[in-house]
Protein backbone atom coordinates (compact mmCIF):
# COMPACT_ATOMS: atom_id res chain seq x y z
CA UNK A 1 0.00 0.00 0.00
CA UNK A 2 2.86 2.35 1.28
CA UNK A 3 4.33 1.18 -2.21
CA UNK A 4 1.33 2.39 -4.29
CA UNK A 5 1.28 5.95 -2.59
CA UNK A 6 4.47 6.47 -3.08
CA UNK A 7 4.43 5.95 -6.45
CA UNK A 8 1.53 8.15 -6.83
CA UNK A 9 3.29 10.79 -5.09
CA UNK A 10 6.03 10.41 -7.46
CA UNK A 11 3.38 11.30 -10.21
CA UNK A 12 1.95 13.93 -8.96
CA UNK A 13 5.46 15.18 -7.96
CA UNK A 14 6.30 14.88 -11.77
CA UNK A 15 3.22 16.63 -13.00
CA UNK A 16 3.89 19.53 -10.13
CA UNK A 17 7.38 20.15 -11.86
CA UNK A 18 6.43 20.10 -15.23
CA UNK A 19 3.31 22.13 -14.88
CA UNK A 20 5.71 25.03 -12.63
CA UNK A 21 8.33 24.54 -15.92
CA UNK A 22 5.33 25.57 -18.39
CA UNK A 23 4.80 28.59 -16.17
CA UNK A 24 8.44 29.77 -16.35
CA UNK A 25 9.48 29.93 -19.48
CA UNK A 26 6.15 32.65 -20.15
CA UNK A 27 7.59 34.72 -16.92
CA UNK A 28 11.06 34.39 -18.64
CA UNK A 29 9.91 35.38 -22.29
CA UNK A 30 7.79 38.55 -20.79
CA UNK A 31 11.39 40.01 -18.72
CA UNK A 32 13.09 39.33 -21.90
CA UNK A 33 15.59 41.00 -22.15
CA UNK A 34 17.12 42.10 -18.76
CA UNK A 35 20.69 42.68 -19.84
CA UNK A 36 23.09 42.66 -21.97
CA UNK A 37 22.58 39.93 -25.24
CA UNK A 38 25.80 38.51 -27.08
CA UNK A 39 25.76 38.15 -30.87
CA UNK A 40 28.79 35.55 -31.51
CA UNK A 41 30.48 36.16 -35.09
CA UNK A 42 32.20 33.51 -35.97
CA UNK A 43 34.92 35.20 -38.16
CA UNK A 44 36.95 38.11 -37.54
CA UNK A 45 36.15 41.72 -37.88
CA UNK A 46 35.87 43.10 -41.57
CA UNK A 47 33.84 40.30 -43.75
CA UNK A 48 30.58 40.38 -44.45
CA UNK A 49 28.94 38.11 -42.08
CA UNK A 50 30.79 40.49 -39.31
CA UNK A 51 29.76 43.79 -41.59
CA UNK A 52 26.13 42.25 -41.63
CA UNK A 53 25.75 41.62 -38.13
CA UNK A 54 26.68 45.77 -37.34
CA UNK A 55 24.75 47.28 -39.38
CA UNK A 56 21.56 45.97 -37.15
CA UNK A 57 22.95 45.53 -33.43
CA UNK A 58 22.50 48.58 -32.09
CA UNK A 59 19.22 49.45 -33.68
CA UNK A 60 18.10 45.90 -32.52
CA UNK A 61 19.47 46.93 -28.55
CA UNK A 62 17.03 50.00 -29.34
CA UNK A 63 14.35 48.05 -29.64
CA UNK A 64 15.21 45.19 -26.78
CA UNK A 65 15.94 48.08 -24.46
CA UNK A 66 19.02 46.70 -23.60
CA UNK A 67 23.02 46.78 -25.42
CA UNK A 68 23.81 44.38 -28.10
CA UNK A 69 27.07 43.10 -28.42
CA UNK A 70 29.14 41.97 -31.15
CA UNK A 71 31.93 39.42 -29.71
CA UNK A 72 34.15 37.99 -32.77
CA UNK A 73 34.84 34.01 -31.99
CA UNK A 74 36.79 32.96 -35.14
CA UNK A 75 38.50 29.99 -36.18
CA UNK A 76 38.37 26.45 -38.10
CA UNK A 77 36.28 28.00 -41.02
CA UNK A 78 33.75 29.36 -38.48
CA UNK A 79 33.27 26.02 -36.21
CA UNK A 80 34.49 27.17 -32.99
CA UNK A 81 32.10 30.14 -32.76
CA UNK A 82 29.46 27.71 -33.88
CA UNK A 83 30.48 25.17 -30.99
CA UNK A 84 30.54 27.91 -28.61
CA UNK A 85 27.12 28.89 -29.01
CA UNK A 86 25.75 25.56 -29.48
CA UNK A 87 26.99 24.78 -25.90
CA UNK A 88 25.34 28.25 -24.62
CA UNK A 89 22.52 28.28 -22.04
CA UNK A 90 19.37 28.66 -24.31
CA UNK A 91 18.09 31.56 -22.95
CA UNK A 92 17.91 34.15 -25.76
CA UNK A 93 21.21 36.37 -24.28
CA UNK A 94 23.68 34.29 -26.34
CA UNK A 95 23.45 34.60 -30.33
CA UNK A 96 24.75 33.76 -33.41
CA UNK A 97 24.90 35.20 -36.68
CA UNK A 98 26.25 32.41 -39.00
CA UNK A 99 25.69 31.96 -43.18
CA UNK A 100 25.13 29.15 -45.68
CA UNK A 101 28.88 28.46 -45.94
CA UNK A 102 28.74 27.03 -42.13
CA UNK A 103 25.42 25.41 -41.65
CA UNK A 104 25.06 24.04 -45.35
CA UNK A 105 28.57 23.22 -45.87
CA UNK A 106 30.45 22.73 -43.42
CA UNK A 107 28.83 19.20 -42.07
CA UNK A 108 30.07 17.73 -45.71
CA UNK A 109 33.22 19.01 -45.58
CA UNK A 110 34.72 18.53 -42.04
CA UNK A 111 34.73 14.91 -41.05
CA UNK A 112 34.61 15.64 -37.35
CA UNK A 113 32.26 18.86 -35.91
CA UNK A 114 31.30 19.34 -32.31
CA UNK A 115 28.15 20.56 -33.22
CA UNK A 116 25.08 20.13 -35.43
CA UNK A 117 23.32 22.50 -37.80
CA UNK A 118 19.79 21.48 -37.16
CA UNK A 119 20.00 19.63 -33.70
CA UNK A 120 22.12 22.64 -31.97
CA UNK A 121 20.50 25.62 -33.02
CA UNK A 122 17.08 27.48 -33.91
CA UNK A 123 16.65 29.61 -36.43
CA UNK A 124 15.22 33.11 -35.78
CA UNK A 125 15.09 34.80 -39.15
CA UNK A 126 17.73 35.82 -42.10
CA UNK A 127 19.47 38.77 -42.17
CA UNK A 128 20.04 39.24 -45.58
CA UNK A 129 21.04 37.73 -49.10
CA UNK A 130 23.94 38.26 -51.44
CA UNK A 131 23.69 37.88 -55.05
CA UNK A 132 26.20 35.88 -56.93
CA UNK A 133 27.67 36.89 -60.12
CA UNK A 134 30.20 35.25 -62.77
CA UNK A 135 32.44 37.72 -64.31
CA UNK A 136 35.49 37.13 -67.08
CA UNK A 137 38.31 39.77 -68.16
CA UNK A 138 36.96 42.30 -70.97
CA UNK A 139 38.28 40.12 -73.47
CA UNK A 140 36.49 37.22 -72.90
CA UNK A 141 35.36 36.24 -75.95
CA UNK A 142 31.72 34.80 -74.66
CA UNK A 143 29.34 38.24 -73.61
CA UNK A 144 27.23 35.80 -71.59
CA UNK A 145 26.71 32.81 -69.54
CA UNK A 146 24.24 31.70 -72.15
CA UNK A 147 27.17 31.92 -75.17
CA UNK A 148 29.63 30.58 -72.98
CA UNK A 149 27.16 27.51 -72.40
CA UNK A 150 26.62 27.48 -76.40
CA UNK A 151 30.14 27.39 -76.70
CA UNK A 152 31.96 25.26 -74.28
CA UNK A 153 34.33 22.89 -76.48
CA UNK A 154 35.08 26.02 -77.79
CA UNK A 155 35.99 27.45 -74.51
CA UNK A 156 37.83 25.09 -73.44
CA UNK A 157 39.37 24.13 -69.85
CA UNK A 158 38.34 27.70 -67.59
CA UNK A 159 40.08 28.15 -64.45
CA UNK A 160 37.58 30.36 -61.72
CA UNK A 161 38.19 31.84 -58.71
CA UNK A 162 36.38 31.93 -55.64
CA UNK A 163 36.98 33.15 -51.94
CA UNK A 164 38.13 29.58 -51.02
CA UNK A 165 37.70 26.15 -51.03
CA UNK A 166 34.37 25.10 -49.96
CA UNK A 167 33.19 28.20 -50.11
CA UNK A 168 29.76 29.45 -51.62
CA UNK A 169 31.31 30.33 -54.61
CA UNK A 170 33.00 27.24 -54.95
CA UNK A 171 30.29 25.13 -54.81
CA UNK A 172 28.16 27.08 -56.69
CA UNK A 173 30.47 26.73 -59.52
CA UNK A 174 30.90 22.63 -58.93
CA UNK A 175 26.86 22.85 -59.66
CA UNK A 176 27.55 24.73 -62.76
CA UNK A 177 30.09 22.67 -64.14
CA UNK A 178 27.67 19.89 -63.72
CA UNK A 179 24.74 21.32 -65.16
CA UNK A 180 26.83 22.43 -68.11
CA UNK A 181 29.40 20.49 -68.84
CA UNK A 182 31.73 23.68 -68.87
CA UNK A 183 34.93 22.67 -67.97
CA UNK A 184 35.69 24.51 -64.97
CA UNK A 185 38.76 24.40 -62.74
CA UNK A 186 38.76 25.51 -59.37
CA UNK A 187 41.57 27.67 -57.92
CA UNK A 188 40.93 28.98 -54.64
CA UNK A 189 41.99 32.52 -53.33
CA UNK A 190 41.94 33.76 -49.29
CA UNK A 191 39.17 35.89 -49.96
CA UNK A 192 37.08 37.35 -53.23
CA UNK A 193 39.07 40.54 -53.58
CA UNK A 194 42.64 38.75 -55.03
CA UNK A 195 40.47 36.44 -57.03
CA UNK A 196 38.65 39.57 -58.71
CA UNK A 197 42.19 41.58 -58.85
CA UNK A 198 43.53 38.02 -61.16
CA UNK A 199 40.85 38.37 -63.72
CA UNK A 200 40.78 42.25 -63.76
CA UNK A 201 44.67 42.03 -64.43
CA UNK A 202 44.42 39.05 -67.07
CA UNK A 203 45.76 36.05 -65.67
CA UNK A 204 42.29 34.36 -64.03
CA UNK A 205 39.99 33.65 -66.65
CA UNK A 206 36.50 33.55 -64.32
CA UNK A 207 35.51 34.55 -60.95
CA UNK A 208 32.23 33.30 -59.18
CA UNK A 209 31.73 36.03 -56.57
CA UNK A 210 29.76 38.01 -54.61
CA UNK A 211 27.82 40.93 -56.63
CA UNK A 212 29.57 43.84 -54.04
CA UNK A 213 33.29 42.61 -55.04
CA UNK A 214 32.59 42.89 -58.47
CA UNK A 215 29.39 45.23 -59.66
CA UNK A 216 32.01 48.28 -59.57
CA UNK A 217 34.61 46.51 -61.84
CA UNK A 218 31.70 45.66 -64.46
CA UNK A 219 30.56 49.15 -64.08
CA UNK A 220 34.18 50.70 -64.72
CA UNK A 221 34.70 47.98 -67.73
CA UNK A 222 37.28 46.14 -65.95
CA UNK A 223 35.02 43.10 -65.77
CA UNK A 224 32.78 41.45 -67.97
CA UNK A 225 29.23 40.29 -66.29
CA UNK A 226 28.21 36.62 -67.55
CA UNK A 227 25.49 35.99 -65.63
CA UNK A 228 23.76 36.25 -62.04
CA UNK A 229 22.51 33.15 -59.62
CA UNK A 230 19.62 35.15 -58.23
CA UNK A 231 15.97 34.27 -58.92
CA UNK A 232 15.66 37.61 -59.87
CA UNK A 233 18.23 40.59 -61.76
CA UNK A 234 20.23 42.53 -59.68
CA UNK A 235 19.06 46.39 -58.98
CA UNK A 236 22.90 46.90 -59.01
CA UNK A 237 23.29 45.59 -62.53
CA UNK A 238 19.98 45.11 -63.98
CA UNK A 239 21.08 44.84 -67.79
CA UNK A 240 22.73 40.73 -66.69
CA UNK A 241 20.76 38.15 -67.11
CA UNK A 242 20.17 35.48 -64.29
CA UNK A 243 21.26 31.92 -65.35
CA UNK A 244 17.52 30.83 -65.03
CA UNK A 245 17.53 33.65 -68.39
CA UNK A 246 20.69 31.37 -69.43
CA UNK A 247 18.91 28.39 -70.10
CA UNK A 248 18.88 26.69 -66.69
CA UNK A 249 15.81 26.31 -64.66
CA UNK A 250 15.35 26.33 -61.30
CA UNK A 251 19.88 27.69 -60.96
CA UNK A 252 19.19 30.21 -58.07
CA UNK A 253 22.36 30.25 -55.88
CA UNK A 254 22.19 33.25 -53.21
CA UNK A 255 24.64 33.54 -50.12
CA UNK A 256 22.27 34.09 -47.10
CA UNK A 257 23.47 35.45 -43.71
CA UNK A 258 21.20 34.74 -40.38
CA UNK A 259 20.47 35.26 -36.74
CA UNK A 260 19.95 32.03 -34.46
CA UNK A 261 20.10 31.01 -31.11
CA UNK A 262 20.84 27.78 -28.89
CA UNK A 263 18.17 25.06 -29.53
CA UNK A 264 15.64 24.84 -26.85
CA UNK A 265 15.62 28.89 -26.69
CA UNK A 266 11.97 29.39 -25.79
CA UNK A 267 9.70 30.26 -28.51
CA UNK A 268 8.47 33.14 -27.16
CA UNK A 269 11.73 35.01 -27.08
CA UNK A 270 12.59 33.46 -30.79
CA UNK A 271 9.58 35.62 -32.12
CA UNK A 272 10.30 38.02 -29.93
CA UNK A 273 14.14 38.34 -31.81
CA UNK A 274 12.50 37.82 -35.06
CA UNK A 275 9.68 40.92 -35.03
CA UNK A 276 12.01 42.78 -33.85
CA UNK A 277 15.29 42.42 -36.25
CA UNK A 278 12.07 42.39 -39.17
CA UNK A 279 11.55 46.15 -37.93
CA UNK A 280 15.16 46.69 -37.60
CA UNK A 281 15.44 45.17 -41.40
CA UNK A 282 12.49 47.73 -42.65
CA UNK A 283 14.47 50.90 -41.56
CA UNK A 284 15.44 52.71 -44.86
CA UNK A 285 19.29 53.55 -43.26
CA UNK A 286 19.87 49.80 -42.90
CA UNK A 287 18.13 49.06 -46.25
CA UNK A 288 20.52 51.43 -47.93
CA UNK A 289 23.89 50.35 -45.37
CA UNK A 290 22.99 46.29 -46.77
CA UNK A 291 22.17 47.84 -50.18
CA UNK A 292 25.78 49.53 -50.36
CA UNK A 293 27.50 46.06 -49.35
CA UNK A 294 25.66 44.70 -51.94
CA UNK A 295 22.84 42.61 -49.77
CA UNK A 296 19.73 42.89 -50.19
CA UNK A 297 17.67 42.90 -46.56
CA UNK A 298 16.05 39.25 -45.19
CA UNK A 299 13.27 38.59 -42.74
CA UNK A 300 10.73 36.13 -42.67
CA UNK A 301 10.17 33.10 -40.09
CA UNK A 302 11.90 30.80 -38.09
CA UNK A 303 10.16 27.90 -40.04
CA UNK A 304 11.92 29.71 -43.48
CA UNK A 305 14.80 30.23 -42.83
CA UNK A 306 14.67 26.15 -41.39
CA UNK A 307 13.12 25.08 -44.60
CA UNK A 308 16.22 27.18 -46.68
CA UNK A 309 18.49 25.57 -44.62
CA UNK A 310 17.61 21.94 -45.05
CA UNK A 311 17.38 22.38 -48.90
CA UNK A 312 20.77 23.95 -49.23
CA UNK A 313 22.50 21.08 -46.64
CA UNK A 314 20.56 18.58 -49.06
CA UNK A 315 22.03 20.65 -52.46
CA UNK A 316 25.10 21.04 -51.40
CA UNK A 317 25.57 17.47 -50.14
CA UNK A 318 24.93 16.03 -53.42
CA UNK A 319 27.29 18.57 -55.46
CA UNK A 320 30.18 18.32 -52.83
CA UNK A 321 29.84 14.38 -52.96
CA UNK A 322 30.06 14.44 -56.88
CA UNK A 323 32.81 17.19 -57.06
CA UNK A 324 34.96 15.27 -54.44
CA UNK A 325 35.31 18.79 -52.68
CA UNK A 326 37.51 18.55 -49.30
CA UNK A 327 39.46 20.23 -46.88
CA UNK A 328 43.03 18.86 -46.51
């Protein structure tokens, strides 16, 4: 009998705790935020993930009422800021602003990661996109991606550059090469600029880049614009076709860079983030700061920016598996 009440007990004990757990995290998500929040970068000052993440912070610590603070964690291709926050207490004052290079890519390419993309961490919205564009030196003898295509014995073996290996770029321009059947070679650079300064000064043939490293070198005739990966034309160069224009459906490739927190952050203070960085996003100043790095502003759900994720991871998967893409 003394058996059967104690086990009762224990039920009832159970139910108490979980029913007084459902009534904190509401008392937690209504004081949110009650000091100072964290937004982890996991790259050094200067790049655009970094550049992204300060053109919002300290409207968003307007709007939270309290500071937001950028605190640079680089390292291993952007894992140990990922690990770091993946380990955080989930309670909304730890962040991270991460892109499609590290959640997309990085699983496929490093054999061994402390942390996973979709177990470790809930998405709260995307910042912003970057268009990518394929440019050639002015003497390229193709005018478009859709010639070049047309023309590809023709063209012949065509070295491209890209930020790095395992990059964006990089894979975006494995998927090419096996749409096409261009021949494309990939040489690697540390970082877009010296790629773009190799084709401007002759001796790269292609770069696959992001539209703010090379929309000013098109516009000064330095560069020749093949083609952009966006759904849609660029505002910055509206007279260059997309690839979809090229002759292949369905080729949008767009670098995204988003917000997210440690899984099991309460919902509550997820939407909370997310309204809150969407108003941030809508301010004309930031629409014009992201519009002069070449980004054009995010938003949207948690559930979106999930759903983008797990389609690029699956993507990317298959093209790095096929290319043979890997980090030495």
């Amino acid at each position: 009998m003394n058996q059967k009440i104690e086990s009762i007990a224990a039920v009832c004990a159970a139910a108490l705790l979980g029913t007084m757990a459902l009534a904190v995290t509401p008392v937690r998500a209504q004081d949110y935020p009650n000091k100072p929040i964290r937004v982890i970068v996991p790259f050094a000052t200067g790049g655009m993930v970094d550049s992204s993440a300060r053109v919002i912070t300290d409207r968003l610590g307007a709007r939270l009422g309290q500071q937001v603070l950028i605190e640079n964690r680089g390292g291993a291709a952007g894992n140990v800021g990922h690990d770091f926050v993946a380990k955080a207490a989930p309670d909304g004052y730890t962040l991270l602003v991460a892109f499609d290079g590290t959640m997309a890519i990085n699983p496929h390419i490093y054999k061994k990661m402390n942390w996973d993309p979709f177990k470790d961490f809930a998405p709260v919205t995307k910042l912003n996109d970057a268009t990518l564009l394929l440019v050639a030196h002015p003497s390229f003898p193709f005018n478009n991606l859709r010639e070049l295509i047309a023309n590809a014995k023709q063209a012949g073996r065509l070295p491209f550059g890209t930020a790095g290996t395992a990059s964006t770029q990089h894979v975006a321009g494995e998927l090419l090469k096996q749409r096409t059947g261009l021949d494309l070679v990939h040489v690697p650079y540390k970082g877009g600029g010296p790629a773009i300064a190799d084709v401007v000064g002759g001796q790269l043939t292609l770069s696959y880049t992001a539209i703010a490293g090379g929309s000013s070198f098109v516009k000064a005739g330095k560069l020749k614009a093949l083609g952009v990966s966006s759904l849609q034309r660029s505002a910055a160069l509206p007279d260059v076709p997309t690839f979809i224009e090229s002759g292949l459906p369905g080729f949008a490739v767009e670098s995204w860079i988003a917000l997210f927190a440690p899984a099991g952050t309460p919902r509550p203070i997820i939407d909370r983030l997310q309204r809150d960085v969407a108003a941030v996003l809508a301010q004309p100043e930031v629409r014009e700061r992201y519009s002069a790095l070449g980004l054009l502003p995010g938003g949207g759900a948690p559930e979106q920016l999930a759903a983008q994720m797990k389609e690029d991871y699956t993507r990317w998967e298959k093209v790095i598996r096929e290319a043979g893409i890997k980090i030495e």
